[in-house]
Protein backbone atom coordinates (compact mmCIF):
# COMPACT_ATOMS: atom_id res chain seq x y z
CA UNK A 1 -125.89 -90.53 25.46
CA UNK A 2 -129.14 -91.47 24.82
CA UNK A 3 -130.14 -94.97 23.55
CA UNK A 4 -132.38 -95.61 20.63
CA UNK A 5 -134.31 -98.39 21.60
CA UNK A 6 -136.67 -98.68 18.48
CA UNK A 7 -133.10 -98.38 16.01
CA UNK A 8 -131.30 -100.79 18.31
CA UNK A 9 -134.61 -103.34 18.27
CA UNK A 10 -134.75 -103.70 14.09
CA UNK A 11 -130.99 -104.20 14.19
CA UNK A 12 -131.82 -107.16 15.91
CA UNK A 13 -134.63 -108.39 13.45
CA UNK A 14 -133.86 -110.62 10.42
CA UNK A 15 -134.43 -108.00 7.34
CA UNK A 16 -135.93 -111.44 5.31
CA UNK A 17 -137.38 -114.72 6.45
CA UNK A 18 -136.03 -117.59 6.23
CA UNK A 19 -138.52 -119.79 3.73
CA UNK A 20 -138.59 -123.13 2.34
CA UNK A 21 -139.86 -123.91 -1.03
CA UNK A 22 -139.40 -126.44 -3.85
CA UNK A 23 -137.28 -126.37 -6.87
CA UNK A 24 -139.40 -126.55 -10.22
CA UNK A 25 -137.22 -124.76 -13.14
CA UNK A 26 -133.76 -124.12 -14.02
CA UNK A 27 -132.20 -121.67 -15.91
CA UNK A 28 -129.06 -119.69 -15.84
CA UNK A 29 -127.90 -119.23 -12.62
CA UNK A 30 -131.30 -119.22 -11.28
CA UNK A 31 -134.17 -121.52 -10.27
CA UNK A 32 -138.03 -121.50 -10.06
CA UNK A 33 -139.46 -122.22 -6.85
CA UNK A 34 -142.85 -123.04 -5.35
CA UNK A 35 -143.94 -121.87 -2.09
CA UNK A 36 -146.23 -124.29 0.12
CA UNK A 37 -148.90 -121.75 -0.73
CA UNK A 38 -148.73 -122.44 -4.76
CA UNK A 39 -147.04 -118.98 -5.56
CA UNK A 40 -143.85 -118.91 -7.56
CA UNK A 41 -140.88 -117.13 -8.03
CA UNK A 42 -137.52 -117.23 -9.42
CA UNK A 43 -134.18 -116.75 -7.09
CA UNK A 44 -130.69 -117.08 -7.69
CA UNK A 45 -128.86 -120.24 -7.14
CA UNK A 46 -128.70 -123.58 -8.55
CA UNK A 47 -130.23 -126.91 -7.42
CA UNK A 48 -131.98 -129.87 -8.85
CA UNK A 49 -135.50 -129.88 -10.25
CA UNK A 50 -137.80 -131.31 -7.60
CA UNK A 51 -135.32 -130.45 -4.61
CA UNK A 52 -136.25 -128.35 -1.71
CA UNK A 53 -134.33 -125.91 -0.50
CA UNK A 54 -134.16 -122.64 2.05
CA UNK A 55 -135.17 -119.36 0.22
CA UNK A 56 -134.07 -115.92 1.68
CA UNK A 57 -133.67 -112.88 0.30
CA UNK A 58 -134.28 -113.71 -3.14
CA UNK A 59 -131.07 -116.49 -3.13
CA UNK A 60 -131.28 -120.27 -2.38
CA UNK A 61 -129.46 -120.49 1.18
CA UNK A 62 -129.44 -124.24 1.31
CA UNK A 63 -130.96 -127.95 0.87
CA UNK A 64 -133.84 -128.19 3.02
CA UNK A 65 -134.88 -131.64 4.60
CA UNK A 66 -137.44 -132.96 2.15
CA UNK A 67 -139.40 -133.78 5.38
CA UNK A 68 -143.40 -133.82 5.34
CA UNK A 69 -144.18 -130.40 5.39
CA UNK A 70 -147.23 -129.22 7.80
CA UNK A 71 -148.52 -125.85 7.15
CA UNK A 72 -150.87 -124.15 10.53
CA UNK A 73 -152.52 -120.87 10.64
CA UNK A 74 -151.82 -119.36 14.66
């Protein structure tokens, strides 16, 4: 049988990023964050205004360290 390399590579890719970004708005059952970049958009999940949290696939995963955060172009 023959293998499918290309099929069998995307199964092994992440469909969404993990992301971090910080909590600025509430409202029912969802929350608007910021991206490090400035651009905003709202996910579901609740948090606290001013938290920061792990963004993927349009849901709030987690808290994310509220560590400095360093942003680098490679």
């Amino acid at each position: 049988m023959a293998v499918n390399l290309w099929r069998r590579w995307k199964d092994l890719q992440s469909a969404d990023p993990i992301l971090v970004a910080d909590v600025v708005a509430l409202d029912s059952g969802r929350v608007l964050v910021e991206f490090p970049g400035g651009s905003t958009t709202w996910i579901l999940g609740t948090r606290t205004i001013g938290g920061r949290v792990f963004v993927q696939g349009g849901k709030v995963q987690g808290d994310a360290p509220s560590l400095a955060l360093v942003v680098d172009t490679v």
